[in-house]
Protein backbone atom coordinates (compact mmCIF):
# COMPACT_ATOMS: atom_id res chain seq x y z
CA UNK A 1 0.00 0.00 0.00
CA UNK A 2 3.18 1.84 -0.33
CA UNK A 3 1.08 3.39 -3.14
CA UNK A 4 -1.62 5.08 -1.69
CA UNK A 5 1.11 6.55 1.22
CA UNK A 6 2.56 8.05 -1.98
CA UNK A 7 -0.65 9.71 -3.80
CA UNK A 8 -1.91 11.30 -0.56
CA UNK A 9 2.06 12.75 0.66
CA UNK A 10 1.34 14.36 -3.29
CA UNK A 11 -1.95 15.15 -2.80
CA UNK A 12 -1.09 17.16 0.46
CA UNK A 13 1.24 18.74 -0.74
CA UNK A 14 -0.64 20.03 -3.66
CA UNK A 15 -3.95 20.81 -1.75
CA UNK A 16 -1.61 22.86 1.02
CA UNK A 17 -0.06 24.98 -1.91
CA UNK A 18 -3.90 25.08 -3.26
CA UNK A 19 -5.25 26.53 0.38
CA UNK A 20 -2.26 28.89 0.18
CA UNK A 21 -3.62 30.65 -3.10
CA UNK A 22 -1.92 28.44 -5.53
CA UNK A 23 -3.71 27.75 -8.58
CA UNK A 24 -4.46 23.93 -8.76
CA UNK A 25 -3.80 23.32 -12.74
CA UNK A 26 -0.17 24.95 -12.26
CA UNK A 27 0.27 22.33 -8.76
CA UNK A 28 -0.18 19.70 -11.43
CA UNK A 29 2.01 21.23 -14.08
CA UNK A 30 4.44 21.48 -11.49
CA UNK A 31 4.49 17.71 -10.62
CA UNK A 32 4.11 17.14 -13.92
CA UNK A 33 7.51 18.95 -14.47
CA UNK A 34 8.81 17.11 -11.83
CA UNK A 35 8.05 13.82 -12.98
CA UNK A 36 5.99 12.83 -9.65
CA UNK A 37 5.41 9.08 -9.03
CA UNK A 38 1.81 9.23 -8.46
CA UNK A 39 -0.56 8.69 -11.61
CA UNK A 40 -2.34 10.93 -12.46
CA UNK A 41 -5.49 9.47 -12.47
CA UNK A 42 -5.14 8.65 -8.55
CA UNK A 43 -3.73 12.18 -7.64
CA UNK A 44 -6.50 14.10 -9.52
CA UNK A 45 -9.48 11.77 -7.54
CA UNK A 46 -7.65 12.24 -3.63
CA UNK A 47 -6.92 16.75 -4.92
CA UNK A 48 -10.21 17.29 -7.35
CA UNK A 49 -12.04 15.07 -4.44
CA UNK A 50 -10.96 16.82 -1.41
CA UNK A 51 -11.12 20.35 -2.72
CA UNK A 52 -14.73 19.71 -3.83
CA UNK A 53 -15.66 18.30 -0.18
CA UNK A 54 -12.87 20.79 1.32
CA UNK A 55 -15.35 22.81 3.48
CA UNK A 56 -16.73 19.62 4.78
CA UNK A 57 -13.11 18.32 5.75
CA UNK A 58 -12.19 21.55 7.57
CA UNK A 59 -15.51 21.34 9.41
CA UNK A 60 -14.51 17.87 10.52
CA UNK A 61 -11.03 18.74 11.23
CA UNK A 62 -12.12 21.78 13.28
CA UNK A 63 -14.87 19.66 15.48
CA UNK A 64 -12.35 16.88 16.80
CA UNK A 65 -8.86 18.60 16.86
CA UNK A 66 -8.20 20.13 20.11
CA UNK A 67 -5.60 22.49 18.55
CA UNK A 68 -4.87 25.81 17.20
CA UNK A 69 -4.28 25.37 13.15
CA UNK A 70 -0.71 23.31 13.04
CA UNK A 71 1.29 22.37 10.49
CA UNK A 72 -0.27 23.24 7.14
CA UNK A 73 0.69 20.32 5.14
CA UNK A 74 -0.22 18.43 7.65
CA UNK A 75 -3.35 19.31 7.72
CA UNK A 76 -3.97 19.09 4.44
CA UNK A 77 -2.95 15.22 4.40
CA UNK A 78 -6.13 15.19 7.04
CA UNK A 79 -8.64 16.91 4.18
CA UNK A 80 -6.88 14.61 2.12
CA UNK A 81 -7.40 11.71 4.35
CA UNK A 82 -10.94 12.18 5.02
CA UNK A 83 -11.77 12.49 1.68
CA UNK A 84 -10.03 8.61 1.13
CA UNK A 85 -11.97 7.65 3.99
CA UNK A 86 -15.14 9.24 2.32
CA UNK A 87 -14.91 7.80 -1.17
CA UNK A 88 -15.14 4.21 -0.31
CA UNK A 89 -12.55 3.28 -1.97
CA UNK A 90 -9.96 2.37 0.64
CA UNK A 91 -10.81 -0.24 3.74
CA UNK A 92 -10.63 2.65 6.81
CA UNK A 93 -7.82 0.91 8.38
CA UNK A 94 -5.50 1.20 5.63
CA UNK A 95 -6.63 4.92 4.93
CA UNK A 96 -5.74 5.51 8.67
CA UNK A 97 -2.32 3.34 8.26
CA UNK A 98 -1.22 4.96 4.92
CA UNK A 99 -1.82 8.48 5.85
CA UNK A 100 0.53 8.27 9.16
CA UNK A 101 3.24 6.49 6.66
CA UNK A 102 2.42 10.05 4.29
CA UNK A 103 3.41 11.98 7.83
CA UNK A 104 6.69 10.34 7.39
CA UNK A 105 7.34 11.08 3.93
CA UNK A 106 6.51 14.14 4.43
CA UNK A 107 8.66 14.42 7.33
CA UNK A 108 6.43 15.22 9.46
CA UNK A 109 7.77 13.14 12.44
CA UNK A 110 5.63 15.18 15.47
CA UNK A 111 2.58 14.87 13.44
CA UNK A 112 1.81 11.09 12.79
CA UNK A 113 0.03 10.29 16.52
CA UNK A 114 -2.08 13.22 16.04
CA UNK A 115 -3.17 12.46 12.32
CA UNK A 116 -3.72 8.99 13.72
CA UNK A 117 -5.90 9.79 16.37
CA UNK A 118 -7.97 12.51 14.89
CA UNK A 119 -8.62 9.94 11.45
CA UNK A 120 -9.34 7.19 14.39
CA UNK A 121 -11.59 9.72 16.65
CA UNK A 122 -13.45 10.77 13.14
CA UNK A 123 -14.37 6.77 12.82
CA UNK A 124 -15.11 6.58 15.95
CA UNK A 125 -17.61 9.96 15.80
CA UNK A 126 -18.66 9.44 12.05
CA UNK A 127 -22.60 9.73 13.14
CA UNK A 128 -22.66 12.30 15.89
CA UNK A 129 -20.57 14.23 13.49
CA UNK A 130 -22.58 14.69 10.63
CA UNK A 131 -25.11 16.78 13.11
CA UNK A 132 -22.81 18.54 14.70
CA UNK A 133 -21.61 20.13 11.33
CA UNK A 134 -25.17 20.12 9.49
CA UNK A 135 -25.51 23.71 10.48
CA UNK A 136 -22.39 24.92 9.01
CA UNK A 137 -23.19 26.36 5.66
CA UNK A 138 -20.03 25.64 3.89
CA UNK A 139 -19.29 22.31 5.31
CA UNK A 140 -22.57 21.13 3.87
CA UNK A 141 -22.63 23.14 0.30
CA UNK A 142 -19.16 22.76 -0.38
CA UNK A 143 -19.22 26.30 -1.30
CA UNK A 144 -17.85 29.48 0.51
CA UNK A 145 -20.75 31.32 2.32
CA UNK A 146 -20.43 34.26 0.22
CA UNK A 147 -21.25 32.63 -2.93
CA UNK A 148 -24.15 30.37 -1.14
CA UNK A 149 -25.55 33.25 0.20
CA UNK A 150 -25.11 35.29 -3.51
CA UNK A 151 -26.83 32.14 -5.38
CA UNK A 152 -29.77 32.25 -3.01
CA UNK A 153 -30.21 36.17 -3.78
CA UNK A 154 -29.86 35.27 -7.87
CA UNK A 155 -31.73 31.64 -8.02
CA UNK A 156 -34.40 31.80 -5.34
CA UNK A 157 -35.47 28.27 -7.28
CA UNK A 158 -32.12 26.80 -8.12
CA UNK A 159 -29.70 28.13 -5.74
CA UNK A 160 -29.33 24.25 -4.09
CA UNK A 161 -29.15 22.60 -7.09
CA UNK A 162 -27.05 24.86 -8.96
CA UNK A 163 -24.55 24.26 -5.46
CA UNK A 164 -25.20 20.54 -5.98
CA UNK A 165 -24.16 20.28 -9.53
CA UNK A 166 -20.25 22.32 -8.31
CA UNK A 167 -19.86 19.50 -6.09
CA UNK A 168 -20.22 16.58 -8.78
CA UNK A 169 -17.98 14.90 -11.21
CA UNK A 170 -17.90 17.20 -14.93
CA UNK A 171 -19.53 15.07 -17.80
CA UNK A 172 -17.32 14.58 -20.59
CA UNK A 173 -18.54 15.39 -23.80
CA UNK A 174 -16.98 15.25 -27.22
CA UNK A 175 -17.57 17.49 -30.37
CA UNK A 176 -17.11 15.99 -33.16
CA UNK A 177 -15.12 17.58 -35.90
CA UNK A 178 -17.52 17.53 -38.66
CA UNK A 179 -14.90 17.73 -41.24
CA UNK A 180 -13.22 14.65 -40.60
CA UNK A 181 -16.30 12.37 -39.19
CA UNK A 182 -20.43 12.22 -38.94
CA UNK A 183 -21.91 12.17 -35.39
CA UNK A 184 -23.65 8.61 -36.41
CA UNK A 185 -20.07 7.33 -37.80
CA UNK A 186 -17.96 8.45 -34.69
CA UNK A 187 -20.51 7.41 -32.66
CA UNK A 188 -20.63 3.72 -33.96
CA UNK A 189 -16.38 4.15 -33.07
CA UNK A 190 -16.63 4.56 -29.35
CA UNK A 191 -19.59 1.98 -29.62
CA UNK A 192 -16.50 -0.84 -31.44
CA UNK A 193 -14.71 0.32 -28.68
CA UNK A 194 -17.16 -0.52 -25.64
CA UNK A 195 -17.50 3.29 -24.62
CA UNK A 196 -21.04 4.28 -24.46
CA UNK A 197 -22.35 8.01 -25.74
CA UNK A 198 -25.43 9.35 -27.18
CA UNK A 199 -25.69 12.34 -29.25
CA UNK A 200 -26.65 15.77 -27.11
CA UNK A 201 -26.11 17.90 -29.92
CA UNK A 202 -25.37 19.27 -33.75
CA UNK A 203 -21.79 17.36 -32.82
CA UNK A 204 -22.15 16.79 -29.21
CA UNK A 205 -21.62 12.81 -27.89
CA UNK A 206 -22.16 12.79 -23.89
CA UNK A 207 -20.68 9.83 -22.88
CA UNK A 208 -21.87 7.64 -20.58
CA UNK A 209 -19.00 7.63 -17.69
CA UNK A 210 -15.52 9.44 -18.84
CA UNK A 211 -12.45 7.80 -20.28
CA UNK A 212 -9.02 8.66 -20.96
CA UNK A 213 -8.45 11.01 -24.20
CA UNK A 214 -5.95 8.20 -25.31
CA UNK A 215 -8.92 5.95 -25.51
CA UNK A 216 -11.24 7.76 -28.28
CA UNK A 217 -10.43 6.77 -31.54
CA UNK A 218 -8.83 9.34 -34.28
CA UNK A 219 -8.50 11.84 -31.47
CA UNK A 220 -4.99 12.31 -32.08
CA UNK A 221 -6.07 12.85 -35.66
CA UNK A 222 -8.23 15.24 -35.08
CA UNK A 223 -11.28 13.43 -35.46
CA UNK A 224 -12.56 14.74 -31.92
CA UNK A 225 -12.13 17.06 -29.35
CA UNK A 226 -13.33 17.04 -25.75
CA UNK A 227 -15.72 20.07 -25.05
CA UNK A 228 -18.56 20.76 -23.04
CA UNK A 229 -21.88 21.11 -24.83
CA UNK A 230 -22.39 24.26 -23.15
CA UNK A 231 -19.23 25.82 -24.65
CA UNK A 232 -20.18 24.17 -27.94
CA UNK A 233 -22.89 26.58 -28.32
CA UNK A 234 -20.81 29.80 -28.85
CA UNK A 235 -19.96 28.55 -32.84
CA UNK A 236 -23.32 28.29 -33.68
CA UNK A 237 -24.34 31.47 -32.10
CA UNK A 238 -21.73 33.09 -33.97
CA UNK A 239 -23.96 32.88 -37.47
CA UNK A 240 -20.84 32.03 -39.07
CA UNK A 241 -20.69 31.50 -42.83
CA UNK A 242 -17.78 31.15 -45.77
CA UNK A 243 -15.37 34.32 -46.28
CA UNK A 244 -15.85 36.05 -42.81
CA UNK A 245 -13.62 37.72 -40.73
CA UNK A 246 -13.64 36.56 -37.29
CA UNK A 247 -11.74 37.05 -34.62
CA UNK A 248 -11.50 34.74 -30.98
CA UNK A 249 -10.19 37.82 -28.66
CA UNK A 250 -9.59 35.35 -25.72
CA UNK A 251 -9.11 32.11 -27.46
CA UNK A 252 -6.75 29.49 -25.51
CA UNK A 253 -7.17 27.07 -25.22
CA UNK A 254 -8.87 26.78 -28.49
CA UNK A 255 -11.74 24.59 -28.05
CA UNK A 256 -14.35 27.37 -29.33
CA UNK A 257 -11.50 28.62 -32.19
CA UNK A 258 -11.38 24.97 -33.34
CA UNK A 259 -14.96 24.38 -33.37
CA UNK A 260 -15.57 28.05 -35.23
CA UNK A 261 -12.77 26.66 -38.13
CA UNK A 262 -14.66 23.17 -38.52
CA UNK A 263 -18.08 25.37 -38.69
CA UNK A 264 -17.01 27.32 -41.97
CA UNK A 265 -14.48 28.65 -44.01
CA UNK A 266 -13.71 31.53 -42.26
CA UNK A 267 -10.73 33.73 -41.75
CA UNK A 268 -9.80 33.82 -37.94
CA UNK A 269 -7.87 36.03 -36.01
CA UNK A 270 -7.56 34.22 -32.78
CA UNK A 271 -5.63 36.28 -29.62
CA UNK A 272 -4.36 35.05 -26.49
CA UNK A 273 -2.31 37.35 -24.13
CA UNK A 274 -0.53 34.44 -21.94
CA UNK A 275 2.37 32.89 -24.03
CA UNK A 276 2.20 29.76 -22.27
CA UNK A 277 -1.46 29.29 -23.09
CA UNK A 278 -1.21 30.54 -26.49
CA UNK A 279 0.91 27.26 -27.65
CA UNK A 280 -1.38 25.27 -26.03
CA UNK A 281 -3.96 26.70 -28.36
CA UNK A 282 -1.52 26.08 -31.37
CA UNK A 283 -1.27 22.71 -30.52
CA UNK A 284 -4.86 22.10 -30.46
CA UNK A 285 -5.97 23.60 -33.92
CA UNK A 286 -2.71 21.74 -35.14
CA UNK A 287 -3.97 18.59 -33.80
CA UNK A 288 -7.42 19.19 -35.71
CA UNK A 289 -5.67 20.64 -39.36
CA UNK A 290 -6.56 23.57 -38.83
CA UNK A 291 -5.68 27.18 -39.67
CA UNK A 292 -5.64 30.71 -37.93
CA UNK A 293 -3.56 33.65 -37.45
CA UNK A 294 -2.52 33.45 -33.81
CA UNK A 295 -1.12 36.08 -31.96
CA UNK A 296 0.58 36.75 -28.46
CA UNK A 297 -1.74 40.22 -27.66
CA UNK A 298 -3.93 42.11 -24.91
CA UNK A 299 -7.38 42.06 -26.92
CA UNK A 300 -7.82 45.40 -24.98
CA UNK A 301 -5.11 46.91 -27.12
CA UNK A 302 -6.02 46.91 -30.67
CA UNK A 303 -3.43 48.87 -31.97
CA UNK A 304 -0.81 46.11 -31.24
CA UNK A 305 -2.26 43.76 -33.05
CA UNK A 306 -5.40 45.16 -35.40
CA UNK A 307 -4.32 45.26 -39.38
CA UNK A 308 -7.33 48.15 -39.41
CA UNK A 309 -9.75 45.86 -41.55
CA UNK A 310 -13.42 45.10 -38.74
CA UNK A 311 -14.19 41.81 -38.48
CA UNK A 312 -17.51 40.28 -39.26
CA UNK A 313 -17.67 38.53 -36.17
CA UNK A 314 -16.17 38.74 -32.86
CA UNK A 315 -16.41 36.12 -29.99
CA UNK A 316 -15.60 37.56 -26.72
CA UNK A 317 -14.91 34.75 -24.29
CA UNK A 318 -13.78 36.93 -21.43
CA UNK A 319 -11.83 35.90 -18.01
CA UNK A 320 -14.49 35.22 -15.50
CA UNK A 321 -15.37 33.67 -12.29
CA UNK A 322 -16.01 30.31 -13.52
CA UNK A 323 -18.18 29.92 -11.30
CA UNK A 324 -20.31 27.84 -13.81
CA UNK A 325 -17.24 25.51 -14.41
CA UNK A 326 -16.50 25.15 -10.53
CA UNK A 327 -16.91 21.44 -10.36
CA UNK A 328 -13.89 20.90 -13.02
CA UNK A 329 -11.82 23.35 -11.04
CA UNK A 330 -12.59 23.01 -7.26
CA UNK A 331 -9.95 25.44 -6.17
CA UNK A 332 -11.74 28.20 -8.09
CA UNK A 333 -14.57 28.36 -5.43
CA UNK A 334 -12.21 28.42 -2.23
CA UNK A 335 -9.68 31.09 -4.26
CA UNK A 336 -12.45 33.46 -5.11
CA UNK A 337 -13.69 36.19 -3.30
CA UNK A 338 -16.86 38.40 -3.31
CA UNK A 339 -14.81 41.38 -4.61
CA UNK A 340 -13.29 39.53 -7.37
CA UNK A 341 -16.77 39.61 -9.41
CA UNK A 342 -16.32 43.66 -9.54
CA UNK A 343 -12.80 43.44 -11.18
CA UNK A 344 -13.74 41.03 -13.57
CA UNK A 345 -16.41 43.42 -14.28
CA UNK A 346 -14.51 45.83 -14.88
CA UNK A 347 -12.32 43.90 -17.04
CA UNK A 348 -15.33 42.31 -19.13
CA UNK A 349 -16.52 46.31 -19.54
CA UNK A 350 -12.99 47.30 -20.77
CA UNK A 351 -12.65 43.95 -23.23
CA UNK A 352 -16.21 44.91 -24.78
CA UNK A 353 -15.82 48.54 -25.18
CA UNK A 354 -12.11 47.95 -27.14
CA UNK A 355 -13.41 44.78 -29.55
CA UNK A 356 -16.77 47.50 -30.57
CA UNK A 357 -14.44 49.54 -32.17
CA UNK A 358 -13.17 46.37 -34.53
CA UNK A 359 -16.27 45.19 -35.60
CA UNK A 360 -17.99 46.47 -39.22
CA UNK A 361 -20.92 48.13 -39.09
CA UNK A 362 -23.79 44.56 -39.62
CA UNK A 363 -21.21 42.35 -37.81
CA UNK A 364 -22.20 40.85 -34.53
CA UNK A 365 -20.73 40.02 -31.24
CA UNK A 366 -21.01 37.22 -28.97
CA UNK A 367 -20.10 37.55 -25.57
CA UNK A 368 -19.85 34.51 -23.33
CA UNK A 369 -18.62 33.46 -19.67
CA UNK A 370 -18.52 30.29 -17.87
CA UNK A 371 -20.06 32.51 -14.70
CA UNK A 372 -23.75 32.03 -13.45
CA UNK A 373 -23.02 35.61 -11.66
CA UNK A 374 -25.30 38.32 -13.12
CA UNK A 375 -22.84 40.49 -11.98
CA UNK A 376 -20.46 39.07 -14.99
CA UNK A 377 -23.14 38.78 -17.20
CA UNK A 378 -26.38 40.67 -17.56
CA UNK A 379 -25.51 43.53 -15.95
CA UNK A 380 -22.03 44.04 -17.98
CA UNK A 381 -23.98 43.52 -21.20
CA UNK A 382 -27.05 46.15 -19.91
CA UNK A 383 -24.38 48.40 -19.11
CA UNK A 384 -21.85 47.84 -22.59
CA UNK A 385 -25.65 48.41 -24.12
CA UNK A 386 -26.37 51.49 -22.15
CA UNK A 387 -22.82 53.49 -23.22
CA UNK A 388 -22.37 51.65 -27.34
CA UNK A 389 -23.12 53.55 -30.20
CA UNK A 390 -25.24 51.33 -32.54
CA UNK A 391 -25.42 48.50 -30.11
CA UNK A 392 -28.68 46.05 -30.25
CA UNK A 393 -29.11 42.68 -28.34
CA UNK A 394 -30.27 40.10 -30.41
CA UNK A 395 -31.65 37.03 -29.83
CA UNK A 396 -29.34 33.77 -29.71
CA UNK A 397 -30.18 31.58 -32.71
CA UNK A 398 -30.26 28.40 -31.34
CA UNK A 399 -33.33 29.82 -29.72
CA UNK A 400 -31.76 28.69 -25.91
CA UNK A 401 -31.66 30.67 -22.85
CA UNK A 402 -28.64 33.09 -22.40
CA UNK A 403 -27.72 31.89 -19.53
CA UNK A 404 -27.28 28.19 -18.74
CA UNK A 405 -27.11 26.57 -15.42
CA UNK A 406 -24.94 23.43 -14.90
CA UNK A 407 -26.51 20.19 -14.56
CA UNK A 408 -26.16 16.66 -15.52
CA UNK A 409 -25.19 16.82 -18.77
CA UNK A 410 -23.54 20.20 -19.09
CA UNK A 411 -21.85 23.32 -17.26
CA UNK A 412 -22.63 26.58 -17.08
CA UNK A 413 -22.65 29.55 -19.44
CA UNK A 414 -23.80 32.51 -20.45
CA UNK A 415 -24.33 34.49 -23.90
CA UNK A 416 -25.52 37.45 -25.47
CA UNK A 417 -25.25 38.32 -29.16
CA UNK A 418 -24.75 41.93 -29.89
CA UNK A 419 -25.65 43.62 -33.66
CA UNK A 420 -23.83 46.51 -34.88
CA UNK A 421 -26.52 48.83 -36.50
CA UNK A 422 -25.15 49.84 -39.85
């Protein structure tokens, strides 16, 4: 069991840089980088696991230790810990045996009687424990009060399931590149292959349970591309057709860019300001075949980077809360704050009011976020509408809500199509 010992001294160590303010995606590019033992498989379930249940953990944590806050690593083996001891997965004995042998590799020598005793004491107290933390808001949302208290205020009706859905496993869902492959034909692959999937879309397979990337057939080929169904709405509310211009002003990692090339013959200007990110996005339209002019630029600045010719569409796919995408990145609830959804107001303003001034008179605009905030969506676009010259909302053409909620079968987003009065 030397194995499990290993994933949760990793896991630990990457949830304690996590509750520090680390990002979790650069934790794993960092072990990545350092060519950790752990797979990768087991070290996402004990981190993704634990930081979805982490205001549960601390609740427990906080009801049997008898201590100020110790050693933070430590205690993040504990979250860790209780998680393992959560899932089912593990035989508790072995859980509580492997995590004092993590203390040790960790070198945390004064720590291994008291992880031992609180993971014994929390076996021990399982039942009356469950009441005595059933009043604490966070410990039984999984969500930081603030944003409990702010979904209540904005979904009177859907607040607890909207909470529900940022606690589950993310569906995966495939679009199909319609260039290279039907939706029956690829379909019919993963069904030769024994993976399960039913159509959810123009190109949209949801599959039954998730699978490796390495597992779908032609995917290095570019036959497919993992995207949520929700994001796979953005191309066709774009109205795209042959000979457009079109730019992506926020485009890594490319999944809507990709799926606006296999769309229609376009001509797309896609921008990404992070260099690291922008590659990524390289990779992934070369992976499909396809084309773009991408550049390293702040879509806020157009004179860096506009050739003075408007586009005929823009997508603006601007930095958010992702608080509609919470459930595939469980740090992002726990490193958010209230007063974050006022700067990335301000920055969604700023983004809208430069990419107006690129678009042709006729052209259209789509802004989208992965936020179910209002405060990110409608009241950024009433406000954009309240200041633009020429500006119209129009309705989305796949005749859908503007904003979608997360659920079983998709996350959530949000979109509004603007039209630039000639």
């Amino acid at each position: 069991m030397i194995a499990l010992a290993s994933a949760l001294r990793d896991a630990a160590t990457i949830v304690a840089r996590v509750a520090a303010g680390a990002s979790l995606a650069t934790e794993f590019e960092r072990f990545a980088d350092e060519g950790a033992s752990t797979p990768r498989a087991a070290l996402i379930d004990l981190t993704h696991g634990t930081l979805r249940r982490y205001g549960r953990v601390q609740a427990i944590v906080r009801q049997l230790s008898r201590r100020e806050r110790g050693d933070p690593v430590a205690e993040a083996l504990l979250w860790c810990s209780l998680y393992a001891l959560e899932s089912g997965r593990y035989a508790d004995y072995t859980v509580v045996d492997q995590a004092v042998r993590a203390c040790a590799m960790l070198e945390r020598w004064s720590a291994k009687g008291f992880v031992n005793a609180l993971l014994r004491g929390y076996l021990r107290e399982r039942t009356s424990l469950e009441a005595r933390i059933r009043a604490d808001a966070e410990a039984r949302y999984q969500h930081p009060r603030w944003w409990i208290d702010l979904l209540k205020q904005c979904y009177p009706g859907e607040w607890s399931e909207i909470l529900a859905a940022g606690n589950s496993h993310p569906p995966m869902c495939l679009r199909v590149n319609r260039r290279r492959s039907s939706v029956a034909d690829y379909r019919a692959k993963l069904a030769a292959e024994g993976i399960a999937a039913r159509e959810v879309g123009h190109e949209a397979l949801l599959l039954e349970r998730p699978v490796p990337v390495e597992r779908l057939p032609g995917f290095a080929a570019g036959e497919v591309s993992v995207q949520d169904s929700g994001a796979q709405r953005a191309a066709r509310c774009l109205e795209l057709a042959a000979g457009q211009r079109v730019l992506d002003a926020c485009a890594a990692p490319g999944g809507k860019a990709g799926h606006v090339l296999e769309t229609a013959d376009v001509e797309l200007t896609a921008l990404e300001l992070d260099a690291a990110r922008r590659e990524r996005l390289e990779r992934n339209l070369a992976r499909l075949g396809l084309g773009a002019r991408v550049v390293n630029a702040d879509c806020t600045r157009p004179g860096d980077w506009w050739d003075r010719v408007p586009f005929d569409r823009i997508l603006a796919d601007v930095p958010c809360s992702a608080s509609g995408i919470a459930r595939r990145h469980p740090d992002i609830k726990w490193l958010r704050r209230s007063h974050d959804l006022a700067a990335f107001a301000a920055r969604q303003a700023e983004i809208l009011d430069a990419l107006w001034q690129v678009l042709c008179p006729g052209g259209k605009l789509l802004y989208a976020t992965c936020s179910v905030f209002p405060q990110e969506n409608d009241a950024v676009i009433e406000g954009f509408l309240a200041r633009a010259a020429r500006a119209v909302r129009v309705p989305l053409p796949d005749g859908a809500a503007a904003q979608g909620l997360p659920d079983a079968e998709r996350d959530g987003f949000y979109y509004a199509l603007i039209h630039k009065q000639d």
